[in-house]
PDB file of N, CA and C in Angstrom:
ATOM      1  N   UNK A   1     -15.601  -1.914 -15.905  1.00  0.00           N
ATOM      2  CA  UNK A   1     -14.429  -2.707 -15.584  1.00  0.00           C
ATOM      3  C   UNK A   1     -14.531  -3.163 -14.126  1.00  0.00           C
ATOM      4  N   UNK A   2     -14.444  -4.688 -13.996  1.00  0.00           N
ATOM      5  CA  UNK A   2     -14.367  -4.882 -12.266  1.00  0.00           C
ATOM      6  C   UNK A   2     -13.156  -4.279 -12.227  1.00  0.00           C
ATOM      7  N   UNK A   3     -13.592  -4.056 -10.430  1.00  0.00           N
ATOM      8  CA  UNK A   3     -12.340  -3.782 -10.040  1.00  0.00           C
ATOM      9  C   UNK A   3     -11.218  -5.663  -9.394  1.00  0.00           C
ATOM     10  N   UNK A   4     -10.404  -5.182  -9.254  1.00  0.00           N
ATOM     11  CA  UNK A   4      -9.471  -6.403  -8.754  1.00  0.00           C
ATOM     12  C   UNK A   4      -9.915  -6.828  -6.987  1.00  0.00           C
ATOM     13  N   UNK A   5      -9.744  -7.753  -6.647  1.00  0.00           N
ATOM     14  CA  UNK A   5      -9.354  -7.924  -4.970  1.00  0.00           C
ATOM     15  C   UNK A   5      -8.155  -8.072  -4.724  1.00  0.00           C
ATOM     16  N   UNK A   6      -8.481  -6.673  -3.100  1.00  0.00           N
ATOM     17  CA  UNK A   6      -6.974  -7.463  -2.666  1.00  0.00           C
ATOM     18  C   UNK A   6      -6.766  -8.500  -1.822  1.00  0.00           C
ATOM     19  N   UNK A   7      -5.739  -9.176  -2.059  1.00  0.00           N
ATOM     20  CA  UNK A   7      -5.414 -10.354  -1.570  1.00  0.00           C
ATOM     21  C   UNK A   7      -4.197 -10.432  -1.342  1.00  0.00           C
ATOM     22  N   UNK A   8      -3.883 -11.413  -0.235  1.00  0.00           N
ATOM     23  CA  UNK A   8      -2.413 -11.851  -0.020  1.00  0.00           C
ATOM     24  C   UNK A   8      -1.470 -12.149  -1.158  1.00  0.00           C
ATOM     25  N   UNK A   9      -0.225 -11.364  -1.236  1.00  0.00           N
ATOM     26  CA  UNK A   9       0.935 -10.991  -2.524  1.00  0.00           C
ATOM     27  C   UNK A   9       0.877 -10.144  -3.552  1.00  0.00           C
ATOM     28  N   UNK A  10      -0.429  -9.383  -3.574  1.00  0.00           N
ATOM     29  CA  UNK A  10      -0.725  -8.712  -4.355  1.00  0.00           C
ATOM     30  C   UNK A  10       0.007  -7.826  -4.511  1.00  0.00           C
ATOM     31  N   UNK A  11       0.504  -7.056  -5.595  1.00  0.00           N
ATOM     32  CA  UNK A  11       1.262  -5.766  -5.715  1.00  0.00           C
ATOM     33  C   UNK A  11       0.310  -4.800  -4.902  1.00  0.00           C
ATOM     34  N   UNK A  12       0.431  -3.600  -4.676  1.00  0.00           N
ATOM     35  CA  UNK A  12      -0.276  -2.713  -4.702  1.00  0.00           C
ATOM     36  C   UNK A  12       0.093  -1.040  -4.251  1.00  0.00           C
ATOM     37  N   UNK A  13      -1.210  -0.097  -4.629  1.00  0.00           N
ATOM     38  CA  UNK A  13      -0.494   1.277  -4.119  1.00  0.00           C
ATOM     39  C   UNK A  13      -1.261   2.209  -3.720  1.00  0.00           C
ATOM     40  N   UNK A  14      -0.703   2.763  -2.457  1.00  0.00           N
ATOM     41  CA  UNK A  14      -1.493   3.408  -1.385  1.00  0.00           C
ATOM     42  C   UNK A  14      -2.214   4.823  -2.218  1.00  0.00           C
ATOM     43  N   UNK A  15      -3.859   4.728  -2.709  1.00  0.00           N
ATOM     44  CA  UNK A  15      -4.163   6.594  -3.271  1.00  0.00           C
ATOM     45  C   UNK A  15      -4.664   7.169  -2.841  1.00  0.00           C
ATOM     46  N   UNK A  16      -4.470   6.780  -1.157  1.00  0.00           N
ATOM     47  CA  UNK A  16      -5.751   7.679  -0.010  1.00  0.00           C
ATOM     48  C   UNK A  16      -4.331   9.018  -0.536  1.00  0.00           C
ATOM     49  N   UNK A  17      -4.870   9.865  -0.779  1.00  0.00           N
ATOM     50  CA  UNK A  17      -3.815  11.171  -1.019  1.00  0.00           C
ATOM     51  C   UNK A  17      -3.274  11.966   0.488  1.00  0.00           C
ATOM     52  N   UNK A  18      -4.339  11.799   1.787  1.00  0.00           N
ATOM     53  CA  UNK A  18      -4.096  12.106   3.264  1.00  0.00           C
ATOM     54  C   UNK A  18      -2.962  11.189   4.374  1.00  0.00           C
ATOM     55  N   UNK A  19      -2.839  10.159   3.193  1.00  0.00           N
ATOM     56  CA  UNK A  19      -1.746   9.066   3.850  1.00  0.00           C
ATOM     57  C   UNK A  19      -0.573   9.283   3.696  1.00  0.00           C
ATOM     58  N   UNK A  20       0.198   9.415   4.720  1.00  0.00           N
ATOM     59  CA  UNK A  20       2.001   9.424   4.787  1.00  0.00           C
ATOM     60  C   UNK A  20       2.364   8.789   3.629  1.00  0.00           C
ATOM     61  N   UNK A  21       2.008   7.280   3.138  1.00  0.00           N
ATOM     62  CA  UNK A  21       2.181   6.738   2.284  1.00  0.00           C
ATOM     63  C   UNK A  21       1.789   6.823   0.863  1.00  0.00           C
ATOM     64  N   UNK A  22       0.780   7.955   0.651  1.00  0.00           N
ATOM     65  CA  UNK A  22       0.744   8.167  -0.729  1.00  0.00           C
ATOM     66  C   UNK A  22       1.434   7.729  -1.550  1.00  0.00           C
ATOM     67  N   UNK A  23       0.816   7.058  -2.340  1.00  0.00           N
ATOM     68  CA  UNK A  23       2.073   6.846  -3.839  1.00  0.00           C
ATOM     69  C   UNK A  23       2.987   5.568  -3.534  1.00  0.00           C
ATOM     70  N   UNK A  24       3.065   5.339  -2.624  1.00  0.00           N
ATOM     71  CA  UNK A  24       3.980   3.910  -2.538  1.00  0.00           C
ATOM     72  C   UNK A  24       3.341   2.973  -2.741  1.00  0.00           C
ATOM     73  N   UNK A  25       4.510   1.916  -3.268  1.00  0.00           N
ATOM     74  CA  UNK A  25       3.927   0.550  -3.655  1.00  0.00           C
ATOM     75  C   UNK A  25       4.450  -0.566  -2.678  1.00  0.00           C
ATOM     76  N   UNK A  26       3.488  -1.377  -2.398  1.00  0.00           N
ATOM     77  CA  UNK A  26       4.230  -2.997  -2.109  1.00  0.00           C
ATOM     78  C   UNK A  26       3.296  -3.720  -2.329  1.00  0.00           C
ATOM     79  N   UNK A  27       3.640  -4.732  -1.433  1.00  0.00           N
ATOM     80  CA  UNK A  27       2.812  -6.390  -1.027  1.00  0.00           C
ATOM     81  C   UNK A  27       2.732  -6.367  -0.157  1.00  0.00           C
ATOM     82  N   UNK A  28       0.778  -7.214  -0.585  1.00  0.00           N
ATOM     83  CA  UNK A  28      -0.032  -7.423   1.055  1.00  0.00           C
ATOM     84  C   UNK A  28       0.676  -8.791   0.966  1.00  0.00           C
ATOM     85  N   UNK A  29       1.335  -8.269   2.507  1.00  0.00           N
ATOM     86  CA  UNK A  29       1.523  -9.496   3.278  1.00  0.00           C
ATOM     87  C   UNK A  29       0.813 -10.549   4.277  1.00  0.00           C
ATOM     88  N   UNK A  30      -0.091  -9.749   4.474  1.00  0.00           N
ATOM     89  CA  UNK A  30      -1.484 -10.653   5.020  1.00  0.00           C
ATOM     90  C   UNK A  30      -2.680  -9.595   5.715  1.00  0.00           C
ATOM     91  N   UNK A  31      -3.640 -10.106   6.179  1.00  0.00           N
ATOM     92  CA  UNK A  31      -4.680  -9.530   6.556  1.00  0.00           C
ATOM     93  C   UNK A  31      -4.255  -8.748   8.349  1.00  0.00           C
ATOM     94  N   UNK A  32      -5.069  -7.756   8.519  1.00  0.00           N
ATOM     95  CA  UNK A  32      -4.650  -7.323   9.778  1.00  0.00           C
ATOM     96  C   UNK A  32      -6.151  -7.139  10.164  1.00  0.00           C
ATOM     97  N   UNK A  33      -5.870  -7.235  11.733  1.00  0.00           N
ATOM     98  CA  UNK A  33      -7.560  -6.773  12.325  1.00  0.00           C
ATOM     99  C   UNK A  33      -7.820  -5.648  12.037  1.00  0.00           C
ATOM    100  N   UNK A  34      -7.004  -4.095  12.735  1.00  0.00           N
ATOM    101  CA  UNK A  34      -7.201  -3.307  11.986  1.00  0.00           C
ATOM    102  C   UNK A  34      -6.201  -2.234  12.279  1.00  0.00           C
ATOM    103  N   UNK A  35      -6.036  -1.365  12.329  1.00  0.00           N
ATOM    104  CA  UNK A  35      -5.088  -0.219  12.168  1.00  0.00           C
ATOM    105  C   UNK A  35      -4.441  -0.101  13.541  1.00  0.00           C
ATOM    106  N   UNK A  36      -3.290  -0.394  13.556  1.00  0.00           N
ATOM    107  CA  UNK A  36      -2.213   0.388  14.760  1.00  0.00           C
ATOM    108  C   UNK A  36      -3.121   1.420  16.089  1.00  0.00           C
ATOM    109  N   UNK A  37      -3.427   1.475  16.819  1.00  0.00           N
ATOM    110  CA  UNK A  37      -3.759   2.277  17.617  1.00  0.00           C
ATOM    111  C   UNK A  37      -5.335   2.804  17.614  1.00  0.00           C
ATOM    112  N   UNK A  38      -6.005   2.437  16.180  1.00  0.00           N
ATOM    113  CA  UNK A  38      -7.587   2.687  15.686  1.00  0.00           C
ATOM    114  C   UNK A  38      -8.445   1.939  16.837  1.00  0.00           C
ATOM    115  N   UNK A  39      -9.277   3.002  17.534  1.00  0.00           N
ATOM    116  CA  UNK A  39     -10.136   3.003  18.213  1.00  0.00           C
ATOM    117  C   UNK A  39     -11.553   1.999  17.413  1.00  0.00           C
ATOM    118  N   UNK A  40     -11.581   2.705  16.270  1.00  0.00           N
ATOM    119  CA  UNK A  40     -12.823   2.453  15.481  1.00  0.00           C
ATOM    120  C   UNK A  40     -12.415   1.201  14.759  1.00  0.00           C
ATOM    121  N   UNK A  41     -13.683   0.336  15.027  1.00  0.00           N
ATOM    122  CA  UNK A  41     -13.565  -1.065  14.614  1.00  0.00           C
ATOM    123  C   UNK A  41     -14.799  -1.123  13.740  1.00  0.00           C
ATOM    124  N   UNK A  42     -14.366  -1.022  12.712  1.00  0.00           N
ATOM    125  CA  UNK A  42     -15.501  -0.758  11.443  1.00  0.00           C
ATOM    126  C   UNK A  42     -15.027  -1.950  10.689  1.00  0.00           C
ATOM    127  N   UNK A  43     -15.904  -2.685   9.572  1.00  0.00           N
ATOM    128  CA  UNK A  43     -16.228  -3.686   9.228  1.00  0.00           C
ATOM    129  C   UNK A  43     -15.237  -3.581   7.684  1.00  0.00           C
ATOM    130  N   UNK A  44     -14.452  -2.615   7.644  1.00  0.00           N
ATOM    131  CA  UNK A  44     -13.680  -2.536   5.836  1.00  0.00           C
ATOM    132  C   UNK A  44     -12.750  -3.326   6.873  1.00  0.00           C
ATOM    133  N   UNK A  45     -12.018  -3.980   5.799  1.00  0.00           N
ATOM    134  CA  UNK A  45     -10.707  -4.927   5.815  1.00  0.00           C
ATOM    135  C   UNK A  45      -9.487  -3.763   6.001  1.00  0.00           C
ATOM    136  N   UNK A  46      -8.527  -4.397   6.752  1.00  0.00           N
ATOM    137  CA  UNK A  46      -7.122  -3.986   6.727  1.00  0.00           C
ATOM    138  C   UNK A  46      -6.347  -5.001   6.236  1.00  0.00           C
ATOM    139  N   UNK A  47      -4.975  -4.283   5.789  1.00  0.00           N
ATOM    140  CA  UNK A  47      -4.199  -5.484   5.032  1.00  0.00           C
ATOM    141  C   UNK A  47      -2.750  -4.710   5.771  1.00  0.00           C
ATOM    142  N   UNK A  48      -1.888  -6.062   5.903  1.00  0.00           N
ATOM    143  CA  UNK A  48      -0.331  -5.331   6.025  1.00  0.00           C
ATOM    144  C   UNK A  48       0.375  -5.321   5.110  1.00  0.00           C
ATOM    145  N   UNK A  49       1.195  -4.020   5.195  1.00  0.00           N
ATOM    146  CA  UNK A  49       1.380  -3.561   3.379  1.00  0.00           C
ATOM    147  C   UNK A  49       3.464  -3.962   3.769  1.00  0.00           C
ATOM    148  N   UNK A  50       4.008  -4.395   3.081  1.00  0.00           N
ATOM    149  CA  UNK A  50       5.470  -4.315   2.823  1.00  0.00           C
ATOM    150  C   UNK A  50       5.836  -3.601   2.196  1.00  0.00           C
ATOM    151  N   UNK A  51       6.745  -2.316   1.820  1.00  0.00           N
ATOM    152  CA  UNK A  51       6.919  -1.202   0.822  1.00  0.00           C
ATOM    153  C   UNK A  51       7.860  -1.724   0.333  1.00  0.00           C
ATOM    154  N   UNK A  52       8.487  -1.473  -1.212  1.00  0.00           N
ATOM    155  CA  UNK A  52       9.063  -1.984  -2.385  1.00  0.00           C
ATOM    156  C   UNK A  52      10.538  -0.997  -1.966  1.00  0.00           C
ATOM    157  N   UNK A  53      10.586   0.113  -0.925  1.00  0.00           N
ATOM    158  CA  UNK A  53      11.130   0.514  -1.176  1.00  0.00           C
ATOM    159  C   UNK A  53      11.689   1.580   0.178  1.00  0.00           C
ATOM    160  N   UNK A  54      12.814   1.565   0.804  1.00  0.00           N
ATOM    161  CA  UNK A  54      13.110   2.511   1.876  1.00  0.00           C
ATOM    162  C   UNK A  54      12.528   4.313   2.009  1.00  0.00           C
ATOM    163  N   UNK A  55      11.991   4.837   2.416  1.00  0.00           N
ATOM    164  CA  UNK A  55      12.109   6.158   2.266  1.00  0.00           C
ATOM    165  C   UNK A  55      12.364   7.042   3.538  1.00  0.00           C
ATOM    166  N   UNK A  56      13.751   7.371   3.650  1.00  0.00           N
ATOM    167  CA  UNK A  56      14.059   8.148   4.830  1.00  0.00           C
ATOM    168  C   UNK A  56      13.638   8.199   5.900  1.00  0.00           C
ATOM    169  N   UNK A  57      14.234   6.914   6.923  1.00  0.00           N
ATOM    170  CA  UNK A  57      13.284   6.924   7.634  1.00  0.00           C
ATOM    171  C   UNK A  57      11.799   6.723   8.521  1.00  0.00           C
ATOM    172  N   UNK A  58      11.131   6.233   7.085  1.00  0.00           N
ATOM    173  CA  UNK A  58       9.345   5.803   6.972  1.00  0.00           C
ATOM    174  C   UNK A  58       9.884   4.118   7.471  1.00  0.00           C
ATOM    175  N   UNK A  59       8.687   4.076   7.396  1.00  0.00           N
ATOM    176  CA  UNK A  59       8.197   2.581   8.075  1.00  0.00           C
ATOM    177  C   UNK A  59       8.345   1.803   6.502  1.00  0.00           C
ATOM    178  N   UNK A  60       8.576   0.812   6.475  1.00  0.00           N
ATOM    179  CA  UNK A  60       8.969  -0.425   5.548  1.00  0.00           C
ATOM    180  C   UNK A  60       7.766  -1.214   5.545  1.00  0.00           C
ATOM    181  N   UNK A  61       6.965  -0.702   6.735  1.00  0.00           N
ATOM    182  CA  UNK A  61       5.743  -1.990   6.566  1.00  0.00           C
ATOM    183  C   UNK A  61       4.949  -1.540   7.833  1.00  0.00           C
ATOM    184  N   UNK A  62       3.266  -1.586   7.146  1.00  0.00           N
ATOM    185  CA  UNK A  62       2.254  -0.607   7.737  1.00  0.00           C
ATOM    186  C   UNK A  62       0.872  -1.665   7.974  1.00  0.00           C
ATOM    187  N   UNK A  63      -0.036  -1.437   8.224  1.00  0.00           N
ATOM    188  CA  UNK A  63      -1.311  -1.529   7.956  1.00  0.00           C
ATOM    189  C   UNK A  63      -2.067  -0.566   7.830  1.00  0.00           C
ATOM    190  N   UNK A  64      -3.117  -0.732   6.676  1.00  0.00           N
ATOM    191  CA  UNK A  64      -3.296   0.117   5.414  1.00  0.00           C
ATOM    192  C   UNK A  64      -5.153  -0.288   5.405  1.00  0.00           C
ATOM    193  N   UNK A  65      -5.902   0.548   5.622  1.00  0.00           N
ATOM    194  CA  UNK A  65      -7.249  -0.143   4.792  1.00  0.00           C
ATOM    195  C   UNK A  65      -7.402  -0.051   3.589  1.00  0.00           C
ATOM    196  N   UNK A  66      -8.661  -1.349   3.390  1.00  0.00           N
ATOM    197  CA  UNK A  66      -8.339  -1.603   1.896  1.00  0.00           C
ATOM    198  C   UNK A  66      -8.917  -0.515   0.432  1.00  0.00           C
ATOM    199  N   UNK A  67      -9.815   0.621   1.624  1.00  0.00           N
ATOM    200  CA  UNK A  67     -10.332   2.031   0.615  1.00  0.00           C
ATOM    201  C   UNK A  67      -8.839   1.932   0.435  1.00  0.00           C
ATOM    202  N   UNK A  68      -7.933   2.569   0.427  1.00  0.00           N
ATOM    203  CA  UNK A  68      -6.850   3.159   1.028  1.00  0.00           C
ATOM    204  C   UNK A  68      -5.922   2.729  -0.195  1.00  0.00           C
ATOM    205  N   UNK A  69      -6.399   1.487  -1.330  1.00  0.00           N
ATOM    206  CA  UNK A  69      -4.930   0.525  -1.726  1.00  0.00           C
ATOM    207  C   UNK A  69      -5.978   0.138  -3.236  1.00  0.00           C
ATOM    208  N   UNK A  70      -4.855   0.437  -4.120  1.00  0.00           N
ATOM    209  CA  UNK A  70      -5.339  -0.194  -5.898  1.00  0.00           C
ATOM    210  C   UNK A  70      -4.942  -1.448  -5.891  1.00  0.00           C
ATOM    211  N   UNK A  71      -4.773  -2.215  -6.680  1.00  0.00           N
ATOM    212  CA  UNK A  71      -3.800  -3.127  -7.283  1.00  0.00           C
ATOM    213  C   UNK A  71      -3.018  -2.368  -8.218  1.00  0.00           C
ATOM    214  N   UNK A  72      -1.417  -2.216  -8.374  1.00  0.00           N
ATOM    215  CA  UNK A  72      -0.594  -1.513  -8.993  1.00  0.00           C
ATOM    216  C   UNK A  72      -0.293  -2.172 -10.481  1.00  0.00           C
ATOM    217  N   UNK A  73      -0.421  -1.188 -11.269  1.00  0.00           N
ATOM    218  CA  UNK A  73      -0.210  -1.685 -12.204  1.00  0.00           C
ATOM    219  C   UNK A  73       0.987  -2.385 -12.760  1.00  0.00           C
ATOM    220  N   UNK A  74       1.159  -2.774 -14.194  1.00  0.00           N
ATOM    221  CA  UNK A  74       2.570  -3.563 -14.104  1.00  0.00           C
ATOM    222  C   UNK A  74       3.764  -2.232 -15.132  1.00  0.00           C
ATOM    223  N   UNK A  75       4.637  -2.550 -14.466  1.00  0.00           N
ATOM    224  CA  UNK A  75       5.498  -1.732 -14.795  1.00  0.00           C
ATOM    225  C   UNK A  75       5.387  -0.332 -13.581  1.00  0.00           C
ATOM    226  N   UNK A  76       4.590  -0.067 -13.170  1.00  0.00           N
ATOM    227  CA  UNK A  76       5.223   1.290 -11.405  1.00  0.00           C
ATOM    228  C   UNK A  76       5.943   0.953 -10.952  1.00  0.00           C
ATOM    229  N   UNK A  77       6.981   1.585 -10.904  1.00  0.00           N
ATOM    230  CA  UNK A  77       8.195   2.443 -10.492  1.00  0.00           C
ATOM    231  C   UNK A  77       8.221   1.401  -8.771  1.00  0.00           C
ATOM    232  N   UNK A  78       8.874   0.452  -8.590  1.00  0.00           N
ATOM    233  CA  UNK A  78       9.041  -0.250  -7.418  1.00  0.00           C
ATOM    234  C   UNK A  78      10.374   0.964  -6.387  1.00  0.00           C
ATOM    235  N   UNK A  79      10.699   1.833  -7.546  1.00  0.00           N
ATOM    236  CA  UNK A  79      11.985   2.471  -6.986  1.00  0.00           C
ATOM    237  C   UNK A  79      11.809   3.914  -7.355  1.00  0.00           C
ATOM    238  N   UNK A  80      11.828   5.056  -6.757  1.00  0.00           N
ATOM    239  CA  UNK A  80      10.929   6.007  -7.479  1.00  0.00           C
ATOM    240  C   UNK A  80      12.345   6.858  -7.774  1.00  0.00           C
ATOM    241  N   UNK A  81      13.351   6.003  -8.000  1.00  0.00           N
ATOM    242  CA  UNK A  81      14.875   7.272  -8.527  1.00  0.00           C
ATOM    243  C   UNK A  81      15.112   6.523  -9.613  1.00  0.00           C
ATOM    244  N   UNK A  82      14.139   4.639 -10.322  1.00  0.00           N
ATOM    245  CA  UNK A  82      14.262   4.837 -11.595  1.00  0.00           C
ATOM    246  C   UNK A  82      13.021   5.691 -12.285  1.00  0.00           C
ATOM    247  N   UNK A  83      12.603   6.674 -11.275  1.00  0.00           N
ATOM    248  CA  UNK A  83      11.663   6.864 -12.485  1.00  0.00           C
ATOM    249  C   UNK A  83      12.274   8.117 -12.747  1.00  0.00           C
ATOM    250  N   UNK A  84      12.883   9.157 -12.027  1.00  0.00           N
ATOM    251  CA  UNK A  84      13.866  10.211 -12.143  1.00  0.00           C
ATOM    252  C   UNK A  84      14.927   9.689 -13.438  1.00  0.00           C
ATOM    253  N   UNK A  85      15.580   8.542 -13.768  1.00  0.00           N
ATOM    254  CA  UNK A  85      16.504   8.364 -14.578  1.00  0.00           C
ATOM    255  C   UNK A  85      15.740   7.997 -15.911  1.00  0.00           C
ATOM    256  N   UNK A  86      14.048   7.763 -15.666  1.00  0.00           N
ATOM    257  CA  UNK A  86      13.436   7.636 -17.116  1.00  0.00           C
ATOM    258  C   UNK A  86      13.668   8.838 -18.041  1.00  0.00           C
ATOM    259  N   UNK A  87      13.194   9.848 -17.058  1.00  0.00           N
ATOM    260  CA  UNK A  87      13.373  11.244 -17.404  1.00  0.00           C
ATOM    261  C   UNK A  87      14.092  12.045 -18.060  1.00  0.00           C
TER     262      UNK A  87
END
């Protein structure tokens, strides 16, 4: 199976499992040089991510490398308290 590219509007969701952001979803909102404060300027793409969704506090919108990000499938949980009421 290819995999997808990411690209600008894409859904998507963070499965580096070491990331604050685990598990969240949004949209790349566009390309970034590279990470907030990252010393290391290595040749993988960064993307800026918009989150689908507030979480206490967290940042609403990050830059993310692109190891770091799936394309989300259709139908994930944009809200993760409907997925508590699937239940």
């Amino acid at each position: 199976m290819k995999v997808k590219e990411v690209k600008i509007g894409n859904r998507v969701k963070v499965i580096e499992s070491k990331s604050l952001f685990f598990g969240r979803t949004g949209l790349i909102s566009g390309p970034a040089a590279h990470a907030k404060g990252s010393r290391n300027r290595s040749k993988e793409a960064f993307w800026q991510v918009v989150f689908d969704w507030p979480l206490g506090g967290m940042a609403g919108r990050t830059v993310i490398k692109q190891s770091s990000l799936e394309i989300a499938e259709l139908g994930e949980s944009r809200d993760p308290r409907l997925e508590i009421q699937r239940k």
